[in-house]
N, C-alpha and C. Protein backbone atom coordinates (compact mmCIF):
# COMPACT_ATOMS: atom_id res chain seq x y z
N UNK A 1 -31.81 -0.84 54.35
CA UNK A 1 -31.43 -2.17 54.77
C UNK A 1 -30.46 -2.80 53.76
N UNK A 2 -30.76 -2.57 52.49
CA UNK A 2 -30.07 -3.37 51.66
C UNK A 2 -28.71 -2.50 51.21
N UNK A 3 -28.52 -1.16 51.79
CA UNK A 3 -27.34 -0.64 52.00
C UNK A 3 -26.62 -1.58 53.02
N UNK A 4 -26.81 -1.29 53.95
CA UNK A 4 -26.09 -2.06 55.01
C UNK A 4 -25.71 -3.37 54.84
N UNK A 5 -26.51 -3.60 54.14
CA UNK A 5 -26.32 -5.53 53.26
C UNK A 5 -25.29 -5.54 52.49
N UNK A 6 -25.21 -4.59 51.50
CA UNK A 6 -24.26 -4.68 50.79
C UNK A 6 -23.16 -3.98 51.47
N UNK A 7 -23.23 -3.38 51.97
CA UNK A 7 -21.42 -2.78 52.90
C UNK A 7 -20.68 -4.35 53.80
N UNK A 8 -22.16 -5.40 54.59
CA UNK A 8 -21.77 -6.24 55.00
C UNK A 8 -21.21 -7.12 53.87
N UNK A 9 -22.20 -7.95 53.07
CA UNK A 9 -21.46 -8.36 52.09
C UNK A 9 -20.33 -8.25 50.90
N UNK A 10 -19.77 -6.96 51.03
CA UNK A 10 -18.69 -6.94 50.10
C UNK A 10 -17.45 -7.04 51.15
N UNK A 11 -17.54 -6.33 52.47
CA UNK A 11 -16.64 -6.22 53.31
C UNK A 11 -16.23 -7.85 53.48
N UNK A 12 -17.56 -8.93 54.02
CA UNK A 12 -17.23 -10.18 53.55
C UNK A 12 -16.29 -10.68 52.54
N UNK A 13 -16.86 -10.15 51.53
CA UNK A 13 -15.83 -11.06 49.98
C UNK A 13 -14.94 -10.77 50.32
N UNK A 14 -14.06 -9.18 50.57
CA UNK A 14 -12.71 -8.64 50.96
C UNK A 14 -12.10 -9.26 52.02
N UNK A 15 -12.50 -9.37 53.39
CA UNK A 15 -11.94 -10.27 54.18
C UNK A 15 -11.58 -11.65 53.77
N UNK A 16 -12.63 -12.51 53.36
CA UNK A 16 -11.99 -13.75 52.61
C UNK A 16 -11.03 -13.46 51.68
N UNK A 17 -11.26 -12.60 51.04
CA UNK A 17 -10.19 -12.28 49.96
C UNK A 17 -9.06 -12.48 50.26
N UNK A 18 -8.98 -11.30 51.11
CA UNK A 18 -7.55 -10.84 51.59
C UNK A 18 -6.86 -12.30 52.34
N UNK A 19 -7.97 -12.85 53.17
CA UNK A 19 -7.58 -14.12 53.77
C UNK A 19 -6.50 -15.14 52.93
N UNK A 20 -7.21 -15.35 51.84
CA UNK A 20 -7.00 -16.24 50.76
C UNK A 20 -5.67 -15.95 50.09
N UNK A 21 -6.10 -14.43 49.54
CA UNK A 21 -4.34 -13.84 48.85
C UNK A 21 -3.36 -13.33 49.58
N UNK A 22 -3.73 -12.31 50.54
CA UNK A 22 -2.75 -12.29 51.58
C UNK A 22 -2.82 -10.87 51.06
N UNK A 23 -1.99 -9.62 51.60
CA UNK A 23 -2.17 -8.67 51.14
C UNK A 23 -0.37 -7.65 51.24
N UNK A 24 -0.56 -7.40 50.84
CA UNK A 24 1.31 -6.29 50.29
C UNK A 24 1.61 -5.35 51.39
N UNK A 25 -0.22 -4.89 52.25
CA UNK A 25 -0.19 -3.81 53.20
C UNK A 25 0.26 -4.52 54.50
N UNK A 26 0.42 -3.84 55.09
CA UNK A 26 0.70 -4.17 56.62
C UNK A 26 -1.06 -3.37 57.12
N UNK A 27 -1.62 -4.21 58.24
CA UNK A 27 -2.74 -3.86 58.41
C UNK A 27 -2.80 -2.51 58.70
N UNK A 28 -2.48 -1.21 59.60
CA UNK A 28 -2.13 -0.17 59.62
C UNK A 28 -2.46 0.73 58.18
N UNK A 29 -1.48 0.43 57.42
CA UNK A 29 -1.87 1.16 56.21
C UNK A 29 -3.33 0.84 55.14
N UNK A 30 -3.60 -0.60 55.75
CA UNK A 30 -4.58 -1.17 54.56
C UNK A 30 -5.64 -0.48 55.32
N UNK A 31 -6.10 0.01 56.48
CA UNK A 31 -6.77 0.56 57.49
C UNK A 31 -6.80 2.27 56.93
N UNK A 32 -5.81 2.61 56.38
CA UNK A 32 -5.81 4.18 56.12
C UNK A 32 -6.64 4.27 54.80
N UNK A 33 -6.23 2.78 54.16
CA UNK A 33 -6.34 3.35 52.36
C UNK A 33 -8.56 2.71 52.51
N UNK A 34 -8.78 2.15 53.28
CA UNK A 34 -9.81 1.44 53.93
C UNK A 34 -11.06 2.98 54.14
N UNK A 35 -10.12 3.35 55.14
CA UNK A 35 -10.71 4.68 55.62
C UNK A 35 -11.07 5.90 54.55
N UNK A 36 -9.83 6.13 53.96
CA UNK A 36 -9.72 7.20 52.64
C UNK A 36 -10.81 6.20 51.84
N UNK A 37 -11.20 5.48 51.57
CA UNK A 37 -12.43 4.92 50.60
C UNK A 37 -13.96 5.32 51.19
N UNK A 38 -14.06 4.91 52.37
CA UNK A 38 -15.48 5.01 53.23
C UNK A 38 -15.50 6.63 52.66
N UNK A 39 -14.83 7.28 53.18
CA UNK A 39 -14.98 9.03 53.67
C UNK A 39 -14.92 9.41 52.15
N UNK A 40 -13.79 9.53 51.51
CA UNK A 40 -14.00 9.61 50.00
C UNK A 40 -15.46 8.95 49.03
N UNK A 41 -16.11 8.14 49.25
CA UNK A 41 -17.20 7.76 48.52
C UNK A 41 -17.96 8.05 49.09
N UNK A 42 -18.36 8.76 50.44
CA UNK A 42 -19.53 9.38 51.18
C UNK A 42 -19.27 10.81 50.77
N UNK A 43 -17.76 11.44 50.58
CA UNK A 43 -18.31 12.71 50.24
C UNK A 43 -18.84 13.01 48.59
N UNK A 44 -17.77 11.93 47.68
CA UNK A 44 -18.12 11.83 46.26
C UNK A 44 -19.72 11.62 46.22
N UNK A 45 -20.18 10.71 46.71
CA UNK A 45 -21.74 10.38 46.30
C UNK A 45 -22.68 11.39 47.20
N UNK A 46 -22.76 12.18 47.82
CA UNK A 46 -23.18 13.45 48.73
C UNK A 46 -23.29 13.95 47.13
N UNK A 47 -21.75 14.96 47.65
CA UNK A 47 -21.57 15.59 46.01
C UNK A 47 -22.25 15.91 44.89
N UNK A 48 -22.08 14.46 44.40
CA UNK A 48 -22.25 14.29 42.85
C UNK A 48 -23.76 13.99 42.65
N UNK A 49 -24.61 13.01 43.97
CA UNK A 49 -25.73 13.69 43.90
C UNK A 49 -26.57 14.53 44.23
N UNK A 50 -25.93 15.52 45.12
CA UNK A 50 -26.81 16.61 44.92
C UNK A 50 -26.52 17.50 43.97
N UNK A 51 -25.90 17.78 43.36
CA UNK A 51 -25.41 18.55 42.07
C UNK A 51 -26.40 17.94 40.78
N UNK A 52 -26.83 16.64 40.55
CA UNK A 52 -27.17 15.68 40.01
C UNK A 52 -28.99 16.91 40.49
N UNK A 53 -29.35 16.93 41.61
CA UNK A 53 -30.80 17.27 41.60
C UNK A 53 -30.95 18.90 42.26
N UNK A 54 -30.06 19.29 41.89
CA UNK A 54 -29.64 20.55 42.39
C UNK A 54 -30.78 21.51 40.99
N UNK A 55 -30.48 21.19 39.72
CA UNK A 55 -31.54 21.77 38.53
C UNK A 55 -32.95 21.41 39.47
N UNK A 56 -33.31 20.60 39.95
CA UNK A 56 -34.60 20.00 40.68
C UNK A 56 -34.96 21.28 41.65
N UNK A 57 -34.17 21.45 42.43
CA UNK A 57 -34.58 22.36 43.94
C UNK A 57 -33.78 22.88 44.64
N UNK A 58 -32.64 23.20 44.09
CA UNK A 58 -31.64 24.06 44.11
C UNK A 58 -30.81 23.08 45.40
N UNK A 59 -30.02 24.28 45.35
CA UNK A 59 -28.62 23.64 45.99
C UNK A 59 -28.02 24.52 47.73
N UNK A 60 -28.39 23.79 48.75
CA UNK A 60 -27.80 24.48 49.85
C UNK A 60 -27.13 23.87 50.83
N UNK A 61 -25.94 24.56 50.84
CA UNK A 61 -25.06 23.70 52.44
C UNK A 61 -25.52 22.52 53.33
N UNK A 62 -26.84 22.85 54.00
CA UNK A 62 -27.61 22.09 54.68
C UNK A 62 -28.29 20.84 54.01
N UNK A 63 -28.40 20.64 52.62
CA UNK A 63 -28.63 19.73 51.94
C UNK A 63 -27.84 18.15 51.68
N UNK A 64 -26.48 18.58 52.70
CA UNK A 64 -25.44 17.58 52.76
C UNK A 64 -26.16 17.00 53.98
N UNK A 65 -26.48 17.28 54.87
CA UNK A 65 -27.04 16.49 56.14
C UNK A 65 -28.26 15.77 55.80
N UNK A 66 -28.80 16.17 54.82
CA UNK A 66 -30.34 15.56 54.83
C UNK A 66 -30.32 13.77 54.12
N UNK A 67 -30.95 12.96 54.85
CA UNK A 67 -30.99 11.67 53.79
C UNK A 67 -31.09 11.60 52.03
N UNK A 68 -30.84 11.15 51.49
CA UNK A 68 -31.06 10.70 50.14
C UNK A 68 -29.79 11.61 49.21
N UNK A 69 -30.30 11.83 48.14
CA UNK A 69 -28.86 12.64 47.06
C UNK A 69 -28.08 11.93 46.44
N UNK A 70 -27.74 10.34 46.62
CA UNK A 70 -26.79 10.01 46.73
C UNK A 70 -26.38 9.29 45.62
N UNK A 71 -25.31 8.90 44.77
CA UNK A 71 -25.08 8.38 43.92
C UNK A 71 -23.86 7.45 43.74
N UNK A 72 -23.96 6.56 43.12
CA UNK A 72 -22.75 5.44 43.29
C UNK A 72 -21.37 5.63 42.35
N UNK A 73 -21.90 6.42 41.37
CA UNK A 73 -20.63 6.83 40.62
C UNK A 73 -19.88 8.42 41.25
N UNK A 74 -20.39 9.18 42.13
CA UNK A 74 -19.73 9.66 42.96
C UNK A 74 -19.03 8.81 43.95
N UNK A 75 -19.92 8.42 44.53
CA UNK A 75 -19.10 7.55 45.76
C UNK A 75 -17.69 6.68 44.64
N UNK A 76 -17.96 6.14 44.29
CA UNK A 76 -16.95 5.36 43.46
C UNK A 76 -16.00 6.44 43.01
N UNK A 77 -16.13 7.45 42.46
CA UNK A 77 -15.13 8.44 42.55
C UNK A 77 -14.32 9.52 43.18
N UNK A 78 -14.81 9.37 44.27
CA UNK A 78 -14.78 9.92 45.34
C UNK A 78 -13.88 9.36 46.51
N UNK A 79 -13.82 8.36 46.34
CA UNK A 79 -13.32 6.91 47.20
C UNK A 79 -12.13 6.71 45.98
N UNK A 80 -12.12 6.64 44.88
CA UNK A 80 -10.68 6.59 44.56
C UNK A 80 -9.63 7.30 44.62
N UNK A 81 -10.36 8.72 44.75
CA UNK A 81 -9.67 9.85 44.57
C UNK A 81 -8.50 10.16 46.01
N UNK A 82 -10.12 9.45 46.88
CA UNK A 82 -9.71 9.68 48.33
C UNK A 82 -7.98 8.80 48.50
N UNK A 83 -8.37 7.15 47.69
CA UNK A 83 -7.50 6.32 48.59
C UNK A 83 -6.18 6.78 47.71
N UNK A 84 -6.50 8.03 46.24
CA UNK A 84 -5.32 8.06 45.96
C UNK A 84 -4.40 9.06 46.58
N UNK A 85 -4.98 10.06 47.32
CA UNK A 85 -4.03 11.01 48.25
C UNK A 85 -3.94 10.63 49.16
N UNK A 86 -5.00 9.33 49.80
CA UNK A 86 -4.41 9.19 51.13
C UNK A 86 -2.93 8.23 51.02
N UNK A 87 -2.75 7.46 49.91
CA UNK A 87 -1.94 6.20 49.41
C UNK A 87 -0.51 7.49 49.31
N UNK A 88 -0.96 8.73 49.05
CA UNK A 88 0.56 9.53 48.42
C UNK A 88 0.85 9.67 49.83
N UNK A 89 0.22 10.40 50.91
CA UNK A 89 0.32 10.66 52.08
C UNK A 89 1.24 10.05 53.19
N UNK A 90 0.57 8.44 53.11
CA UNK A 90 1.32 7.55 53.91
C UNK A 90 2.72 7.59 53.01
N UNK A 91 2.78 7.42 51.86
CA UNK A 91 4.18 6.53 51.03
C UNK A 91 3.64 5.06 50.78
N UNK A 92 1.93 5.33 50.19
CA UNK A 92 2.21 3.98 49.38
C UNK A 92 2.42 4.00 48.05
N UNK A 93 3.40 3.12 47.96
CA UNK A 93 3.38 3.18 46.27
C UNK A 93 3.18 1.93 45.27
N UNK A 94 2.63 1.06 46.12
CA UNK A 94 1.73 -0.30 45.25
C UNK A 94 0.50 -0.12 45.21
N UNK A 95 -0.08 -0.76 43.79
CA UNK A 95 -1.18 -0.47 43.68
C UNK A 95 -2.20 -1.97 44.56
N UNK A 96 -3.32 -1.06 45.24
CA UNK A 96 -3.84 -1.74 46.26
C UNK A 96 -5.35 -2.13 46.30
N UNK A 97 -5.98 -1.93 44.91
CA UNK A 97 -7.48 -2.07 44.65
C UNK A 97 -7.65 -3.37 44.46
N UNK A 98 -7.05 -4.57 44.01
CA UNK A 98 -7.06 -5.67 43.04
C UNK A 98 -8.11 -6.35 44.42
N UNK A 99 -7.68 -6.18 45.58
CA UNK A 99 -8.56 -6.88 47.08
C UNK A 99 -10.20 -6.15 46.94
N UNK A 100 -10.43 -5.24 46.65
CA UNK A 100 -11.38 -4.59 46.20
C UNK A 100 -12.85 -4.81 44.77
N UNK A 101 -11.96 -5.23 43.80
CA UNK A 101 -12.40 -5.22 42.71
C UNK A 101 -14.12 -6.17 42.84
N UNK A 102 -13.91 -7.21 43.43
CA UNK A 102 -14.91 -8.36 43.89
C UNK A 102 -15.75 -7.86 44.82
N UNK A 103 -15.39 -7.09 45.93
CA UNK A 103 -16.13 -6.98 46.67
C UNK A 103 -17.18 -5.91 46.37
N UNK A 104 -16.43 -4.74 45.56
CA UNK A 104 -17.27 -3.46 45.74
C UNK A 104 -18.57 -4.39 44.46
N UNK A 105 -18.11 -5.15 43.54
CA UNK A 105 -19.06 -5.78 42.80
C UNK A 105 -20.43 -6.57 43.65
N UNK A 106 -19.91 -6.96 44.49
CA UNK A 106 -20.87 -7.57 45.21
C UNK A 106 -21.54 -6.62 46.32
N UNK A 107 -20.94 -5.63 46.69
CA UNK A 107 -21.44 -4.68 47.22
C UNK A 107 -22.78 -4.43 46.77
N UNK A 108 -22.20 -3.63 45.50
CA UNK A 108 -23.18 -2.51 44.92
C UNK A 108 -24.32 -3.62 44.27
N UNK A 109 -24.07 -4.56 43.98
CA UNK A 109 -24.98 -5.33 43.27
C UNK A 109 -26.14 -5.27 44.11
N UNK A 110 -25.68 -5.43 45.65
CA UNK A 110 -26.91 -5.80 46.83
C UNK A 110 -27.86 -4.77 47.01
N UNK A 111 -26.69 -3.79 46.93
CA UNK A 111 -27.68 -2.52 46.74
C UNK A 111 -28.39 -2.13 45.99
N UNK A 112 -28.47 -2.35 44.94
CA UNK A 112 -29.19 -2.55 43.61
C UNK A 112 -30.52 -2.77 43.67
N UNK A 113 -30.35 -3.99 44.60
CA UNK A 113 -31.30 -4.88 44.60
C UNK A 113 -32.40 -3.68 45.57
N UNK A 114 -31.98 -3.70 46.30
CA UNK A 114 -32.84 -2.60 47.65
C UNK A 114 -33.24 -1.10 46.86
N UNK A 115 -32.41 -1.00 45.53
CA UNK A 115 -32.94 0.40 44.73
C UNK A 115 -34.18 -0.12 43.83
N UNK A 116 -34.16 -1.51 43.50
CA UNK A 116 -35.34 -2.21 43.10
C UNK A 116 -36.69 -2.13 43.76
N UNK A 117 -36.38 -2.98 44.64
CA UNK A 117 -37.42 -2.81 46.13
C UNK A 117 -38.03 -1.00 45.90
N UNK A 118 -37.51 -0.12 46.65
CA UNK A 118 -37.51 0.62 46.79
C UNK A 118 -38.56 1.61 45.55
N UNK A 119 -38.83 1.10 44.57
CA UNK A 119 -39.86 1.84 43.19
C UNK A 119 -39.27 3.18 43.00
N UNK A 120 -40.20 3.86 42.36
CA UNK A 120 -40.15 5.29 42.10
C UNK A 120 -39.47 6.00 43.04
N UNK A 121 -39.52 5.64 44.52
CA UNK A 121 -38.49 6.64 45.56
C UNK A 121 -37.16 6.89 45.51
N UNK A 122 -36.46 5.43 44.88
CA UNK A 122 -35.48 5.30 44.55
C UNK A 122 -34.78 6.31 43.89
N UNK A 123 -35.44 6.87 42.55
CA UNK A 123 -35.27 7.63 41.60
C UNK A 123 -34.17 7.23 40.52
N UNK A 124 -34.10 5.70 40.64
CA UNK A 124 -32.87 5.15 39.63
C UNK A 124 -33.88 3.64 38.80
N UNK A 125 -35.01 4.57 38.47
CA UNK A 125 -35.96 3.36 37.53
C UNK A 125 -35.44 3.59 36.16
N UNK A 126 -35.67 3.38 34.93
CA UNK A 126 -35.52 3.34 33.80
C UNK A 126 -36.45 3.73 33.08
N UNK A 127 -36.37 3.89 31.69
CA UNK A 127 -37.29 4.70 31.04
C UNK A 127 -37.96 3.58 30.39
N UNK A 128 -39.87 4.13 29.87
CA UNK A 128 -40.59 3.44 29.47
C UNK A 128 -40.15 3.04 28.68
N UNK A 129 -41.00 1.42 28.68
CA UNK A 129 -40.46 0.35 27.41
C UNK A 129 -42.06 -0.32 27.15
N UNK A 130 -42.06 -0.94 26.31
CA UNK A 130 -42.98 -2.07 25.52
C UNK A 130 -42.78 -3.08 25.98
N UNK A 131 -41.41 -3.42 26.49
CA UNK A 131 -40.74 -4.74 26.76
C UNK A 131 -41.54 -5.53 27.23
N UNK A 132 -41.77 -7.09 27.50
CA UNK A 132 -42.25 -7.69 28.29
C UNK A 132 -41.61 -7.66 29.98
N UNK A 133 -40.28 -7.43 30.04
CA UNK A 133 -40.01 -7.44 31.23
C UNK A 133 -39.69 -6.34 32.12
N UNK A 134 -40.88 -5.20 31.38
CA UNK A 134 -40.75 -3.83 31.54
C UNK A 134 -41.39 -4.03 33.34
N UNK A 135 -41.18 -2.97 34.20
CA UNK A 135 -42.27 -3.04 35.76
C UNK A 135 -42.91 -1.96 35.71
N UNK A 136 -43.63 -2.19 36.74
CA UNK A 136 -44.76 -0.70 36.50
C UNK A 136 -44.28 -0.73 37.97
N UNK A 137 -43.62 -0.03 38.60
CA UNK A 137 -43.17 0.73 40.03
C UNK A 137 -44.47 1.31 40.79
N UNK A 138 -45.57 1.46 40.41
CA UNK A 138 -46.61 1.73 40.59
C UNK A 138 -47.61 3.09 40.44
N UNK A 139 -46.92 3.76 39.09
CA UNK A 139 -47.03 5.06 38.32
C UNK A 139 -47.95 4.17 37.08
N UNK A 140 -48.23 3.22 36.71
CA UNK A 140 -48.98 2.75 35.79
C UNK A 140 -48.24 2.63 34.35
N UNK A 141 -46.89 3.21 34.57
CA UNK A 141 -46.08 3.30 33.67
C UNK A 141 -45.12 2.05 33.62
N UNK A 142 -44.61 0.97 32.36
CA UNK A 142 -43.84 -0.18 32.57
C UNK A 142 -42.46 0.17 32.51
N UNK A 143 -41.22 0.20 32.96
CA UNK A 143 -39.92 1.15 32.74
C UNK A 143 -39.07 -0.21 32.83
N UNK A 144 -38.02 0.16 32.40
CA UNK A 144 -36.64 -0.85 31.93
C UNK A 144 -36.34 -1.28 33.55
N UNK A 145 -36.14 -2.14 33.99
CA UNK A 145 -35.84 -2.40 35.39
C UNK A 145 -34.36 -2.42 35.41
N UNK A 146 -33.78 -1.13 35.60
CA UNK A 146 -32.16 -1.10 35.81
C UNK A 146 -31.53 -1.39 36.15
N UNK A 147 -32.19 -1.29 37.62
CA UNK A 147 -31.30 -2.37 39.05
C UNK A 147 -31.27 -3.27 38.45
N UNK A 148 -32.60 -4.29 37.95
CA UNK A 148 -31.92 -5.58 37.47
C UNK A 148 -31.08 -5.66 36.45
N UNK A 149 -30.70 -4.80 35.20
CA UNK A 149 -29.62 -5.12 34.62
C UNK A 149 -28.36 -4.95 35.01
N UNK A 150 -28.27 -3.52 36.00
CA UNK A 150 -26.84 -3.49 36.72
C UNK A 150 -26.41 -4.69 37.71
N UNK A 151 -27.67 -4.99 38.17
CA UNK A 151 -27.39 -6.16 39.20
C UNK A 151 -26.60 -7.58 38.09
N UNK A 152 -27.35 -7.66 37.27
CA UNK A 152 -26.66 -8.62 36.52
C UNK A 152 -25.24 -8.48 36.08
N UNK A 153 -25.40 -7.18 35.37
CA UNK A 153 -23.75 -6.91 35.16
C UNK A 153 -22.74 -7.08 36.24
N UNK A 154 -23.44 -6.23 37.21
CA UNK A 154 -22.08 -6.74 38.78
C UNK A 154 -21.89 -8.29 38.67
N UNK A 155 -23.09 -8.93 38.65
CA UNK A 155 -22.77 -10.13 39.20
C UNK A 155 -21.85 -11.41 38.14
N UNK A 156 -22.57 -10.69 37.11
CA UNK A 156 -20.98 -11.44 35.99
C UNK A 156 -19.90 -11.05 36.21
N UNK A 157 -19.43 -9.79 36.13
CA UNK A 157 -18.09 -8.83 36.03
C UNK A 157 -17.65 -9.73 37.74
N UNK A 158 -18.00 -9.55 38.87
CA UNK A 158 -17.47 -10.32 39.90
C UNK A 158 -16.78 -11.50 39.87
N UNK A 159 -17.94 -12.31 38.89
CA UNK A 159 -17.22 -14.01 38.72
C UNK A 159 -16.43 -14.04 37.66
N UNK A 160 -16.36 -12.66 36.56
CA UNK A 160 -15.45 -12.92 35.74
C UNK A 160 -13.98 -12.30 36.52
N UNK A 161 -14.41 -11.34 37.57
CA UNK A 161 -13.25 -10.77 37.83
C UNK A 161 -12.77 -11.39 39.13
N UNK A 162 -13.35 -12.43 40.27
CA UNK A 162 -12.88 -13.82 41.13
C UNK A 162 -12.26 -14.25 40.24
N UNK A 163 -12.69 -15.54 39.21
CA UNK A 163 -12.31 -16.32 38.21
C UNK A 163 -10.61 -15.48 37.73
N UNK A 164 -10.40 -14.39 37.59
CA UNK A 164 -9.08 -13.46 36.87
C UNK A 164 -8.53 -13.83 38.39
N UNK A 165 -9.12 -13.57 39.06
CA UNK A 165 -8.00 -12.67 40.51
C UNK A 165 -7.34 -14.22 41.20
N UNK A 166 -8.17 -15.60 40.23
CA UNK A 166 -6.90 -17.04 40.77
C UNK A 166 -6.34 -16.93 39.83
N UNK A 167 -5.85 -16.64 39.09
CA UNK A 167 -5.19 -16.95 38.12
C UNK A 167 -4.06 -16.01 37.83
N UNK A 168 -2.67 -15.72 37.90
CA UNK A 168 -1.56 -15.19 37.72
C UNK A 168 -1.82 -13.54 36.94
N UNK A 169 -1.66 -12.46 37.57
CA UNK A 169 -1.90 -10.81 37.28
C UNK A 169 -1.13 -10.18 37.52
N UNK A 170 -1.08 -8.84 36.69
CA UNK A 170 -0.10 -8.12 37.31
C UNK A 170 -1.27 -7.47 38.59
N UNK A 171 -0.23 -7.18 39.39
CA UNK A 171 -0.93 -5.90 40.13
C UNK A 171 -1.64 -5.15 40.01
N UNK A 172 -2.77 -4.42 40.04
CA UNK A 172 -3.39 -3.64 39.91
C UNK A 172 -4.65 -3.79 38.48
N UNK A 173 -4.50 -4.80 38.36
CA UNK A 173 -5.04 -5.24 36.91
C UNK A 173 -6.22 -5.30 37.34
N UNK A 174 -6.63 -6.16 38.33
CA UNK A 174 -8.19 -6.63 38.28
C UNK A 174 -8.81 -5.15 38.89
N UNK A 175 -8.55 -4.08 40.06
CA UNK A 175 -9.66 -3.48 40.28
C UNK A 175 -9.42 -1.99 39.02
N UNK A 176 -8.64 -2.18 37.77
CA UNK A 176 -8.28 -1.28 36.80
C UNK A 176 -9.30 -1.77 35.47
């Protein structure tokens, strides 16, 4: 659920975005480099996590169809890689992330949140702490609550990087 939340809500920020700044693409192409992101960060995060749990239970073809595996720094690399051959392909040659930078922040943050929710299944808890604001996921064990620090980090880096994206840039600066 809180996937889908966050694909709705960042796609949100980007539409206002784009609303607001206006954009260099003609819709057509912003639609290709759009596309090369989705497909590029579904195959990057496939990928990178099953390779990631592949030492776990080995590694087979059919393991791409199955739910879970998945990881956000594949997808994120995967999706750049994508929008950068699809960007050579068409003949783009401006850089086109800066509409991006905010949203995927608010994206992934949401999702975060749902890898929270989610406890031990998740498999993106943190390691035991003493801390007071350690959680026990329900292993009896208290662990660093990650989601909530990544969630925090997105959610500064967003308003520090909104706050940049009114204010006079070069190109390509804010999603770099």
């Amino acid at each position: 659920m809180f996937e889908t939340l966050g694909y709705a809500g960042g796609y949100e920020v980007y539409r206002r975005a784009r609303a607001r700044a206006g954009d260099r693409l003609n819709d057509h192409k912003r639609w290709v480099v759009i596309a090369a992101a989705a497909v590029g960060a579904l195959i990057g995060s496939r990928v990178l996590g099953l390779l990631e749990e592949a030492p776990r239970r080995g590694l087979s073809w059919h393991d791409f169809l199955l739910p879970g595996g998945k990881t956000i720094v594949g997808g994120l690399l995967g999706g750049w890689l994508a929008v950068e051959l699809a960007k050579w392909a068409a003949g783009i040659r401006s850089r086109t992330g800066d509409l991006f930078a905010v949203p995927l922040c608010i994206g992934i943050a949401i999702g975060r949140i749902g890898c929270f929710l989610a406890g031990l299944a998740d498999d993106t808890y943190g390691t035991p702490t003493s801390l007071p604001w350690g959680v026990d996921f329900g292993d009896g064990v208290r662990r660093h609550p990650t989601q909530v620090y990544e969630f925090v980090l997105l959610a500064v880096l967003g308003a520090v990087l909104w706050w940049l994206g009114r204010r006079p840039h070069r190109q390509g600066a804010l999603f770099r």
